[in-house]
Protein backbone atom coordinates (compact mmCIF):
# COMPACT_ATOMS: atom_id res chain seq x y z
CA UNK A 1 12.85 -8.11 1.17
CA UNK A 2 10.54 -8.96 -1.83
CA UNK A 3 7.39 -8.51 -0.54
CA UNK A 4 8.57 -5.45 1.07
CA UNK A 5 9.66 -2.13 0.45
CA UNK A 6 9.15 0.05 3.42
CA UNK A 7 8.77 -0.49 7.22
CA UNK A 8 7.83 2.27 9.43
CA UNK A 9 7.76 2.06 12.54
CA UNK A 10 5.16 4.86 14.90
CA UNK A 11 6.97 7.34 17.16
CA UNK A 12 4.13 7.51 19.53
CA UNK A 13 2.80 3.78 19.74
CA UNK A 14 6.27 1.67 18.76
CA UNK A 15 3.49 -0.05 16.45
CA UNK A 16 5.44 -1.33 12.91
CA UNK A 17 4.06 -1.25 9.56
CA UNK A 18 5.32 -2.66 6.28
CA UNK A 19 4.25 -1.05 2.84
CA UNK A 20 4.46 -2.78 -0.66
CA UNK A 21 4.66 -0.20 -3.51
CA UNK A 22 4.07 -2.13 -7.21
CA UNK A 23 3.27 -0.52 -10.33
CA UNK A 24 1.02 -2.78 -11.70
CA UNK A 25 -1.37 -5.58 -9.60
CA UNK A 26 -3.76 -8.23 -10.26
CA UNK A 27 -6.09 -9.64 -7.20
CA UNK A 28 -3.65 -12.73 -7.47
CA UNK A 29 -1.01 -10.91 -6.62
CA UNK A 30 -2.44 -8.81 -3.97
CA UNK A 31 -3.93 -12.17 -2.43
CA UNK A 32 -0.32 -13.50 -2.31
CA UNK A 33 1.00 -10.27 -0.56
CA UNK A 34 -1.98 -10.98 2.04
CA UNK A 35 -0.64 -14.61 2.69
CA UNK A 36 2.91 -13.36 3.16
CA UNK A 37 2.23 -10.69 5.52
CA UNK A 38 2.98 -11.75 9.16
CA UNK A 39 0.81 -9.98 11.33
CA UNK A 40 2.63 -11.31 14.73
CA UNK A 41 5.36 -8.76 14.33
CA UNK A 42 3.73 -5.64 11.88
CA UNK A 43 0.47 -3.90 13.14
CA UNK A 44 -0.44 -3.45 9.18
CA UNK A 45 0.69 -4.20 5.58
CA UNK A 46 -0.09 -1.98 3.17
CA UNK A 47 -0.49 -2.71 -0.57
CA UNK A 48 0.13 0.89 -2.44
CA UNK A 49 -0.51 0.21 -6.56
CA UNK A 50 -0.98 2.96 -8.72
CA UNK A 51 -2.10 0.86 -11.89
CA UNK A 52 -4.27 -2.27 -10.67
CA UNK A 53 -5.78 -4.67 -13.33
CA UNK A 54 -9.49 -4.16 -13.42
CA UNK A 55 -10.29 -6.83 -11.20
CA UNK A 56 -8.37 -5.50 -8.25
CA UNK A 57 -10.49 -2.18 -8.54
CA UNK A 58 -13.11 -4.41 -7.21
CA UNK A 59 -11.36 -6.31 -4.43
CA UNK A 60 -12.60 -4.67 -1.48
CA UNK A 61 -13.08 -7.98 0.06
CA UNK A 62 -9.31 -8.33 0.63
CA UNK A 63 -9.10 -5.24 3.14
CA UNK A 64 -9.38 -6.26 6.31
CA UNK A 65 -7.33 -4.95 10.12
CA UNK A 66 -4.22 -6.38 8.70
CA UNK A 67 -3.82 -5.74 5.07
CA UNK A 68 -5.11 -2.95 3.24
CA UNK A 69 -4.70 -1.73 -0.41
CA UNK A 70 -4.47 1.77 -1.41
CA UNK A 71 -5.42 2.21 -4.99
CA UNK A 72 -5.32 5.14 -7.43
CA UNK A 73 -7.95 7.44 -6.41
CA UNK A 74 -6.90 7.06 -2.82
CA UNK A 75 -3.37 7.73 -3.51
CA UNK A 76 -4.01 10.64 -5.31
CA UNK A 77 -5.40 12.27 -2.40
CA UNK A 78 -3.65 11.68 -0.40
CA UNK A 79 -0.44 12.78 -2.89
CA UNK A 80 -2.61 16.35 -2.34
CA UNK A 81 -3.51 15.66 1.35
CA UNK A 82 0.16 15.47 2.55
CA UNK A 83 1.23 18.17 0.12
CA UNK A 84 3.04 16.09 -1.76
CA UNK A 85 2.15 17.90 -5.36
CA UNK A 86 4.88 19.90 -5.69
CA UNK A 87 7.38 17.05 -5.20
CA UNK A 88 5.06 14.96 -7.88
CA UNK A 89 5.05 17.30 -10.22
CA UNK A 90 9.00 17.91 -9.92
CA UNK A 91 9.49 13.99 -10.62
CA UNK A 92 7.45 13.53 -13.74
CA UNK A 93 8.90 16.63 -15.02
């Protein structure tokens, strides 16, 4: 799927979520992922982007129960919160 990378799908609740993962993002682009997202069928989407354009530092007005973007910062904890820094470490190696 293009807009897609990932759907996961909770054990506990049956609830479905689908996860975008892009390098680089502008606030265009993470406005068209919004628009795409079908929310009948997927609890969430998730917009994951580990170098945004300046602008989408700033776009906190595009979060809302639906769609929500995980930027750097956020990502990097949580890269340390799920112990995850091994593994990190052994890919940029």
């Amino acid at each position: 799927m293009k807009s897609v990378d990932i759907e996961l799908e909770d054990p506990i609740t049956g609830d479905q979520y689908q996860v975008q993962v892009k390098a680089r993002a502008t606030k265009k682009t993470a406005s068209t992922c919004k628009e795409q997202f079908s929310a009948s069928a997927f609890r969430k989407y998730y917009l994951v982007v580990h170098t945004p354009e300046p602008e989408l530092l700033d776009a906190t007005d595009l979060d809302d129960d639906d769609f929500e973007l995980i930027l750097p910062e956020r990502l990097a904890r949580m890269v340390v919160d799920g112990g995850l820094t091994s593994w990190l470490l052994d890919k940029i190696a």
